[in-house]
Protein backbone atom coordinates (compact mmCIF):
# COMPACT_ATOMS: atom_id res chain seq x y z
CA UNK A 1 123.69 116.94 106.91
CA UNK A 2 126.07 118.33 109.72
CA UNK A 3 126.39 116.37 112.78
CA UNK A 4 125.37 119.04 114.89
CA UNK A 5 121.69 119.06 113.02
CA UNK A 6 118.94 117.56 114.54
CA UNK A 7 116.46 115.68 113.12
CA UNK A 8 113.02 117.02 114.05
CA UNK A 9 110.33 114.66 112.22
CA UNK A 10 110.77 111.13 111.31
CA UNK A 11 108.23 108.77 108.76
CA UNK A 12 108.56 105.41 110.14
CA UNK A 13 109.33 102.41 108.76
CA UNK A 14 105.52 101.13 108.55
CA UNK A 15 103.90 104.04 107.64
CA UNK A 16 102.29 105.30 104.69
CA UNK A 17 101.68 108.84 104.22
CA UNK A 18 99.59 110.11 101.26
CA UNK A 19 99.63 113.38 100.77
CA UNK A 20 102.14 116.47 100.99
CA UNK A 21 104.24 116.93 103.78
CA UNK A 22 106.15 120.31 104.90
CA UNK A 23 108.84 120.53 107.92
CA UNK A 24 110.08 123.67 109.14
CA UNK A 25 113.56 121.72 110.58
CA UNK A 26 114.93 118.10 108.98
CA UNK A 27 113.10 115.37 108.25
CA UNK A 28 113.69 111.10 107.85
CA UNK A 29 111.75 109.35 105.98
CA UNK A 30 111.87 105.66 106.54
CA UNK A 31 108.86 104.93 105.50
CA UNK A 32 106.54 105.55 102.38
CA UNK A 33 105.50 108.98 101.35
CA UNK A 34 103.11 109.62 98.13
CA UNK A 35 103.36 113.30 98.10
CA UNK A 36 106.12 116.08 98.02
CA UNK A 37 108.28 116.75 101.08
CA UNK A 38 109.20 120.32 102.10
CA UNK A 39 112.02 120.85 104.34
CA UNK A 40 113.65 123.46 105.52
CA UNK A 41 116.98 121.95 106.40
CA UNK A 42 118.08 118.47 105.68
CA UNK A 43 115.88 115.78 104.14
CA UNK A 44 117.24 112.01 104.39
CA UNK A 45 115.57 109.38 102.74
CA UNK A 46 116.52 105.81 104.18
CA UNK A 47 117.46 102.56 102.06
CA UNK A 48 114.11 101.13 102.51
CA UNK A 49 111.89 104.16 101.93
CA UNK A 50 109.88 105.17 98.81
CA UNK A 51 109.18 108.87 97.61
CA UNK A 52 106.74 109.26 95.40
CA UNK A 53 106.62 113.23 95.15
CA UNK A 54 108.97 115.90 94.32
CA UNK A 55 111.52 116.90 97.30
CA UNK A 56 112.05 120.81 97.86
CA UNK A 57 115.09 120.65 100.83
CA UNK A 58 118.48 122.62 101.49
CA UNK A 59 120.29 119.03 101.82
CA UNK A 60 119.49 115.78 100.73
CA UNK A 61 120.58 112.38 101.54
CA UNK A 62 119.08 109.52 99.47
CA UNK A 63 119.34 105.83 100.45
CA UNK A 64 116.36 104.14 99.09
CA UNK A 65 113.84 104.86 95.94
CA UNK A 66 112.46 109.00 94.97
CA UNK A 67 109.98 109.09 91.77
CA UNK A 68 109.83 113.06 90.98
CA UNK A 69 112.46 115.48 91.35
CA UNK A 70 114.74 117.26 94.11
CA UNK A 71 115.23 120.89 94.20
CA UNK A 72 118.22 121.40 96.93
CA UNK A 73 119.89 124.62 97.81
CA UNK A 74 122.78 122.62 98.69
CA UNK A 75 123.82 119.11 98.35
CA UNK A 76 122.44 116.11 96.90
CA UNK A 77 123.59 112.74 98.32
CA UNK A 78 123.28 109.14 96.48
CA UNK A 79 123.97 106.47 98.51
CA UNK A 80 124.95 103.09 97.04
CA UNK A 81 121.59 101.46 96.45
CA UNK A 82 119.92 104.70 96.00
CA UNK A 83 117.09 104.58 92.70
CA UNK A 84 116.26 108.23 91.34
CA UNK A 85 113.82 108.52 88.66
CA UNK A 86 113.29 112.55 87.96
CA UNK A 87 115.49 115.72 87.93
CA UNK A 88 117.52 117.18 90.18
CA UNK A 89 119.03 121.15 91.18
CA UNK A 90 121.43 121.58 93.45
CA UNK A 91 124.98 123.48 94.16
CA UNK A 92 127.24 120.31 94.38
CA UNK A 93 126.10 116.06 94.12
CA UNK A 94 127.74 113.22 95.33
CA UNK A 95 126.84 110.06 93.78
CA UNK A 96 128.32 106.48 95.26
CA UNK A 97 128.90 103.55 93.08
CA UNK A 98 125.78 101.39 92.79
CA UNK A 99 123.24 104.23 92.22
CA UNK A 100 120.53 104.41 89.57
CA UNK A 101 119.89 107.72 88.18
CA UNK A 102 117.35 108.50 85.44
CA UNK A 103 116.84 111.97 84.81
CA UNK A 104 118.59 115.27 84.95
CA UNK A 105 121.09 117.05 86.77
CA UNK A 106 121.04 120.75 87.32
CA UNK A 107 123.99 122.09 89.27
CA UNK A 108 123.21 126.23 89.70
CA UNK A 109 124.02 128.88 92.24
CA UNK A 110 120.56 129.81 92.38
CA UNK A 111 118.11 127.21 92.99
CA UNK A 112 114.52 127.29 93.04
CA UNK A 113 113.66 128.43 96.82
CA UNK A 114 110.08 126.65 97.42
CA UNK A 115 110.33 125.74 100.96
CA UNK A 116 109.96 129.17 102.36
């Protein structure tokens, strides 16, 4: 995420969303989503937060837990502490020391362009 975006919807740290959830900007999520997240831009995931859903974005940062897989048209972010437990696509991934990562990685030019 650049500094000059803007986050325009934020998931709090006590709530719980269940269902799907689309944003046509960036979204935070410090809170607890069961359902996919569609961004447009940037989707950032904080160290205490839970995904339980697949993530369609054109950046990602993760900092806390995702169960399902991320489909970025840019780049993926682990933080240290971040838990993935699915697949990723994206065009580049950083990955910090202390992350867990089960699944797949998928690094393409074209990726899968579901958050029209």
């Amino acid at each position: 995420m650049n500094k000059d975006d803007k986050i325009d919807s934020v998931i709090g740290k006590s709530t719980t969303i269940h269902g799907d959830v689309k944003v046509n900007g960036s979204i935070k999520v410090d809170g607890k989503v069961e359902g996919n997240v569609t961004s447009k831009e940037s989707a950032l995931i904080g160290k205490e937060s839970t995904v339980k859903g697949n993530i369609s974005c054109r950046s990602a940062v993760v900092g806390g837990k995702v169960q399902g897989n991320i489909n970025a048209q840019d780049v993926i972010e682990f933080q240290s502490g971040a838990e993935m437990y699915g697949d990723v696509v994206c065009k580049g991934l950083i990955v910090e020391k202390g992350v867990f990562f089960e699944g797949n990685c998928r690094m393409s030019q074209e990726t899968k362009e579901s958050n029209k």
